[in-house]
C-alpha atoms as a PDB file:
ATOM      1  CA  UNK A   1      44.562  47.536  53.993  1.00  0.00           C
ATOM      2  CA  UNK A   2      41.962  47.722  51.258  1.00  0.00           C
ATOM      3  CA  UNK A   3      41.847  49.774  48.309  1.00  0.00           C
ATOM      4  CA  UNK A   4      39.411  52.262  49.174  1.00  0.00           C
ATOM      5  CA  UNK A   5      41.262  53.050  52.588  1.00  0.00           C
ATOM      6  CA  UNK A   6      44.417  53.147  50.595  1.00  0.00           C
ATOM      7  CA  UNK A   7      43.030  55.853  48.568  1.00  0.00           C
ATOM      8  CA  UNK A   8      41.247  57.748  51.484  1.00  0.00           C
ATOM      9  CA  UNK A   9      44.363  57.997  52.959  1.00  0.00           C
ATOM     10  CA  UNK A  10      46.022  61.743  53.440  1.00  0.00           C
ATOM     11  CA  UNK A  11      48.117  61.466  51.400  1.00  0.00           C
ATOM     12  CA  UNK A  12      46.375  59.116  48.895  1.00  0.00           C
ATOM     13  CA  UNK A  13      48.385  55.324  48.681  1.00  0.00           C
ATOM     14  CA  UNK A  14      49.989  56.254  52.037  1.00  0.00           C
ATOM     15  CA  UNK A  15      49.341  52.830  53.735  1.00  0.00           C
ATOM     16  CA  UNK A  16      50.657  51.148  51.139  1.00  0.00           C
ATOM     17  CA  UNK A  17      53.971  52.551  50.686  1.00  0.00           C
ATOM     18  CA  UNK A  18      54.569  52.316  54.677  1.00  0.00           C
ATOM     19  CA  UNK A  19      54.026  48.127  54.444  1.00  0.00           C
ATOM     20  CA  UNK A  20      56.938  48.362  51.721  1.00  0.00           C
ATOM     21  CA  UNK A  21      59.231  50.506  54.192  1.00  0.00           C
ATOM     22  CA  UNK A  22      58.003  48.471  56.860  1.00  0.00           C
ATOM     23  CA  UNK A  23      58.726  44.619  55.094  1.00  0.00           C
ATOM     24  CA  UNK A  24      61.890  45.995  53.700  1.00  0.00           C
ATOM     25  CA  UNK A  25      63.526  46.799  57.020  1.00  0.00           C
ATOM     26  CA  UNK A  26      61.862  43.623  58.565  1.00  0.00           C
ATOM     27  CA  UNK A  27      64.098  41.315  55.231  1.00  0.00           C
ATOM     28  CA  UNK A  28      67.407  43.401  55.685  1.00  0.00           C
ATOM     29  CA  UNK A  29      66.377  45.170  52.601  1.00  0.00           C
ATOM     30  CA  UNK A  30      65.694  42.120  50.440  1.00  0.00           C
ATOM     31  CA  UNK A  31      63.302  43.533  47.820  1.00  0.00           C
ATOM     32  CA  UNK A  32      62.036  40.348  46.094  1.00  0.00           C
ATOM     33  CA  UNK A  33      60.548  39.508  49.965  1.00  0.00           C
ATOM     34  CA  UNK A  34      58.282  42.911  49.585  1.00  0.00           C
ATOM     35  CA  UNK A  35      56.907  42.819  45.634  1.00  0.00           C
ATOM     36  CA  UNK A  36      53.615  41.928  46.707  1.00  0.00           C
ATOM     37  CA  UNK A  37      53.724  45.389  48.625  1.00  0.00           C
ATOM     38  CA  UNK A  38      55.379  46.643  45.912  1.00  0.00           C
ATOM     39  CA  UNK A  39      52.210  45.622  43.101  1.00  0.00           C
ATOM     40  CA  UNK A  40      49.570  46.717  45.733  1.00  0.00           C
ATOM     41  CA  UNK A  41      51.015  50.572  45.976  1.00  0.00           C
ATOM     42  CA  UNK A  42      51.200  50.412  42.158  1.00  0.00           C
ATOM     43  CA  UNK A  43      47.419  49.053  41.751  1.00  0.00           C
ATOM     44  CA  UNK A  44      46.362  51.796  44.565  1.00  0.00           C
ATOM     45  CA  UNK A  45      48.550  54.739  42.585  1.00  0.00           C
ATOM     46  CA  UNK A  46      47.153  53.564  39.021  1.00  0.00           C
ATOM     47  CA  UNK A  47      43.498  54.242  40.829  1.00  0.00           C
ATOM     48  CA  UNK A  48      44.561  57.158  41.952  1.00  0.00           C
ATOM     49  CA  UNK A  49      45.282  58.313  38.766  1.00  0.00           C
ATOM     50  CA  UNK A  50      42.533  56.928  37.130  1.00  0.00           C
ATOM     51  CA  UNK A  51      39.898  58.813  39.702  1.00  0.00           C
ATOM     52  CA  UNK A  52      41.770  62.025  39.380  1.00  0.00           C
ATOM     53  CA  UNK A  53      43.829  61.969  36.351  1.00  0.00           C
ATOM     54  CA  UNK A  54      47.350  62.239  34.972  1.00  0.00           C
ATOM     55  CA  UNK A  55      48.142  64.912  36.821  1.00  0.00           C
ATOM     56  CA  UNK A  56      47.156  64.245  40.062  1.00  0.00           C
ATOM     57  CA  UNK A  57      49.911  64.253  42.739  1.00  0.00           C
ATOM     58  CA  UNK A  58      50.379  61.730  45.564  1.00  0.00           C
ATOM     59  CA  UNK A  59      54.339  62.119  46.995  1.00  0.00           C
ATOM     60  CA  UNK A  60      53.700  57.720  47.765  1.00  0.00           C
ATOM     61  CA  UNK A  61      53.053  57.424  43.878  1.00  0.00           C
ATOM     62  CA  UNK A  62      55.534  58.229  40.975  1.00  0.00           C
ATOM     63  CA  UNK A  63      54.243  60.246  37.788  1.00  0.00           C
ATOM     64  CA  UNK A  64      51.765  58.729  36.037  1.00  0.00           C
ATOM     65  CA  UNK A  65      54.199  58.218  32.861  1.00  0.00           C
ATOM     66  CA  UNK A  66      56.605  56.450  35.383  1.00  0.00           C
ATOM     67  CA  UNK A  67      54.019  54.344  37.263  1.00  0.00           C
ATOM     68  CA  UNK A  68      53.081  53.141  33.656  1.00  0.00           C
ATOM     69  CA  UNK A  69      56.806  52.009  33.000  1.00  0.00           C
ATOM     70  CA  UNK A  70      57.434  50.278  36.168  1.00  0.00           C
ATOM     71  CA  UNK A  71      53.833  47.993  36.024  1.00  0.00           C
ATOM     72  CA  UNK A  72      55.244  47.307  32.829  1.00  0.00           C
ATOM     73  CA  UNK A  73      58.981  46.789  33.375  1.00  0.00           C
ATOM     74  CA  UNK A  74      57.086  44.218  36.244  1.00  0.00           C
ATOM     75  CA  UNK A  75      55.257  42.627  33.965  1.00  0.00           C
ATOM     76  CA  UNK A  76      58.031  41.545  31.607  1.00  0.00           C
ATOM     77  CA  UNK A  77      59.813  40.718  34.857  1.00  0.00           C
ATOM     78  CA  UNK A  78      57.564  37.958  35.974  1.00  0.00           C
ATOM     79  CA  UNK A  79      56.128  37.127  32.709  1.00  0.00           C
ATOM     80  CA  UNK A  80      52.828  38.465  32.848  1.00  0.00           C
ATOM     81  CA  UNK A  81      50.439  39.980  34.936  1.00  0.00           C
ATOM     82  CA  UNK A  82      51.538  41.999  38.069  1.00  0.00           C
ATOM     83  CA  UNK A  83      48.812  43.282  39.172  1.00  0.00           C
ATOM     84  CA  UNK A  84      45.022  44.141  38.017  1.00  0.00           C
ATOM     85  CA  UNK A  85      44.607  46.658  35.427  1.00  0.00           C
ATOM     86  CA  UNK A  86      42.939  49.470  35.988  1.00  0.00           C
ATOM     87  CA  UNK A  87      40.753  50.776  33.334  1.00  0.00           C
ATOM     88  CA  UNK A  88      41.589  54.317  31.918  1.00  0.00           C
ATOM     89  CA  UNK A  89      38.430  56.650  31.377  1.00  0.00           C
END
């Protein structure tokens, strides 16, 4: 699903965090088989924010603060980029 359905959703990023649920039952749990679902609910919550600010609330996103921590806590996972940024207003 593409970003702008993602975020369209009711709630917003719903889609996204269903395909994680969804892979990680379908891999006995195995989370390193779902990251890519994993970076695409991040990138769609990071918009989310980013459209409607800090404190918008979305129960498929974490807090802002915490969204920020985990794309980077990725980042220095994989050694680099997870997923694209997202320009803050």
């Amino acid at each position: 699903m593409g970003l702008e359905e993602a975020l369209k959703a009711d709630p917003p990023c719903l889609p996204r965090a269903c395909a994680i649920q969804d892979c990680l039952l379908k891999n006995q749990y195995n989370e390193s088989k779902c990251s890519h679902l994993i970076d695409a609910l991040y990138e769609c919550c990071a918009e989310f924010y980013r459209r409607r600010g800090k404190a918008a609330k979305s129960v498929c996103c974490p807090s802002e603060s915490l969204l920020q921590l985990k794309i980077s806590q990725r980042r220095k996972e994989t050694g680099g980029a997870v997923l694209k940024e997202t320009k803050q207003r």
